[in-house]
Protein backbone atom coordinates (compact mmCIF):
# COMPACT_ATOMS: atom_id res chain seq x y z
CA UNK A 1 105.20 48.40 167.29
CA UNK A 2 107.43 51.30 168.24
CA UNK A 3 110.41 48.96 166.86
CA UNK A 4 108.44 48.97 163.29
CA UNK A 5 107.87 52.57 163.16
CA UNK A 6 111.25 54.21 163.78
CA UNK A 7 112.36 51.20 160.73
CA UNK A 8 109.67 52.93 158.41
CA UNK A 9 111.15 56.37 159.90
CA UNK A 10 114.77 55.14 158.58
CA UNK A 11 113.24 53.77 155.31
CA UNK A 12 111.77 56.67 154.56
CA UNK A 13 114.75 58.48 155.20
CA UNK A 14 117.30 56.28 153.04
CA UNK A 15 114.53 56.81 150.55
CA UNK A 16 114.66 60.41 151.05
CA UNK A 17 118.33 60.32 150.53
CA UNK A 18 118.35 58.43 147.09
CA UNK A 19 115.64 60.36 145.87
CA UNK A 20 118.50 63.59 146.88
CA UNK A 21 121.25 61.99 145.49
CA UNK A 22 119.48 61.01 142.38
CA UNK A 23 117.99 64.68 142.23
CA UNK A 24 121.74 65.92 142.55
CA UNK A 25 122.75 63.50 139.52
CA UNK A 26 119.66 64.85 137.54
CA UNK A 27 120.55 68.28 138.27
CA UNK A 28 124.18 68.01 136.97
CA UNK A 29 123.25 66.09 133.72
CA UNK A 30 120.45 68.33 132.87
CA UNK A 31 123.13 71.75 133.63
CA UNK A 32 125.87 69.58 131.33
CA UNK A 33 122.99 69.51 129.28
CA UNK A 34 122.53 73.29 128.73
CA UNK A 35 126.29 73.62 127.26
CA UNK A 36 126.14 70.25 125.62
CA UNK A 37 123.67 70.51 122.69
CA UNK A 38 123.31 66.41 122.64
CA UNK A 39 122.50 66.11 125.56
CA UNK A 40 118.42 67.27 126.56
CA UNK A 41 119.34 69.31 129.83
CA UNK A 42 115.55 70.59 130.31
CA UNK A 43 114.19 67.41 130.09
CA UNK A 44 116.39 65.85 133.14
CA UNK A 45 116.40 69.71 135.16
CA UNK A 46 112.32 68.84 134.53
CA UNK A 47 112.85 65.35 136.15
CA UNK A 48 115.24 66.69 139.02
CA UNK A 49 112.57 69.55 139.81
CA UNK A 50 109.72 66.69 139.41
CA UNK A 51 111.42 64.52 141.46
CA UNK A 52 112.68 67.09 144.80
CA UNK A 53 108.90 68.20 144.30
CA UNK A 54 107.85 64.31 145.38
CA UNK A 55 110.30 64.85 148.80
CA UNK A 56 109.69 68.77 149.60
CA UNK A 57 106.63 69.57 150.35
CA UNK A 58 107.64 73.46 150.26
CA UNK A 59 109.32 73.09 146.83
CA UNK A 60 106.31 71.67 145.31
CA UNK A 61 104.42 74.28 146.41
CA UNK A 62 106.53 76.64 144.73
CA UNK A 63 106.80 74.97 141.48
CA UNK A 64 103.29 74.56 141.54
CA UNK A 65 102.88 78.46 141.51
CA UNK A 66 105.75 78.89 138.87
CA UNK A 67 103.90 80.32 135.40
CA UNK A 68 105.92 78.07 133.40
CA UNK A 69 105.25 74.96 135.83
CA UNK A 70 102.18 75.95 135.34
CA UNK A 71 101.86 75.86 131.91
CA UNK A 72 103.55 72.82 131.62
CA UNK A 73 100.98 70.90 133.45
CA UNK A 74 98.16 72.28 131.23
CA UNK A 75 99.72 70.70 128.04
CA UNK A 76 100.73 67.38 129.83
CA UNK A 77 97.16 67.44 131.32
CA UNK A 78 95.66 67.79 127.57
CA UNK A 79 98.26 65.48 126.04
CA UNK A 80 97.40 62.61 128.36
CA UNK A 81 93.43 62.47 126.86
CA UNK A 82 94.51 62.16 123.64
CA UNK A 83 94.31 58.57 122.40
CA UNK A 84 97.25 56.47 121.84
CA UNK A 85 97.74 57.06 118.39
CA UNK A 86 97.79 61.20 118.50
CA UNK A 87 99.96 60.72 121.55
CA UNK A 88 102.37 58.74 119.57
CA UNK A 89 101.95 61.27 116.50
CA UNK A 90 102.34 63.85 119.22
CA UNK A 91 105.52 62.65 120.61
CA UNK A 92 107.25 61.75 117.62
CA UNK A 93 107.22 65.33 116.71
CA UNK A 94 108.67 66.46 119.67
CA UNK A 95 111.52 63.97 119.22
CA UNK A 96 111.55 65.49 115.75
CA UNK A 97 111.80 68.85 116.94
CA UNK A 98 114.46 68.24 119.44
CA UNK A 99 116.73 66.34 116.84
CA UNK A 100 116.53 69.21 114.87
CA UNK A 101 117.34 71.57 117.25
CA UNK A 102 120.63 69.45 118.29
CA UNK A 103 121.67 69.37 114.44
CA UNK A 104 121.08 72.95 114.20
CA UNK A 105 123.62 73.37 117.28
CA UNK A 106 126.22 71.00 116.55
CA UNK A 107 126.40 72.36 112.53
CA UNK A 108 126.58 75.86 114.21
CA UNK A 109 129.27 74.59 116.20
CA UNK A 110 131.33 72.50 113.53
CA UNK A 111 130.88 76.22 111.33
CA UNK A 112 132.20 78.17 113.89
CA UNK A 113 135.00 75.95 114.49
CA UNK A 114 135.64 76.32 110.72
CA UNK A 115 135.63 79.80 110.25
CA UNK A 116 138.10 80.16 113.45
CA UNK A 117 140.68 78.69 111.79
């Protein structure tokens, strides 16, 4: 018995220490992501903070109080009772929005690289 726990004790903490390292890997993608305008660095800083919220206790009780976090929840909370066709409709223009957004960025890019010539 005491042999069984202290495995689940070490389980728990190689778990702990993927779900870290992944967190880390989220965290850098989703910073690259900020300068990178391909690249959709809120979305994987949102899964990093998601994700350290699922091992820290404390940190999810902070991000729970943040305004934004807070906000955030609302709209996924209303999004997930719409049926499956608005939530397709619903997420297609996001995906819309966000590939516009990158092509606005990269064509600012490409003219400021022109004009510096």
């Amino acid at each position: 018995m005491n042999i069984q726990s202290a495995t689940q004790k070490q389980t728990s903490l190689l778990a702990r220490a993927v779900m870290l390292v992944l967190v880390a890997i989220l965290t850098l993608i989703g910073l690259a992501g900020l300068i990178l305008p391909i690249v959709p660095g809120v979305l994987f800083l949102a899964m990093a903070a998601w994700l350290l919220a699922q091992i820290s206790d404390r940190f999810a009780q902070r991000l729970h109080q943040s305004p934004r976090w807070q906000q955030a929840s609302r709209t996924w909370q209303a999004q997930a009772s719409l049926s499956a066709r608005q939530r397709t409709k619903f997420w297609a223009w996001v995906a819309l929005g966000g590939m516009v957004q990158a092509m606005t960025s990269l064509l600012g890019m490409v003219r400021r690289a022109r004009f510096s010539r």
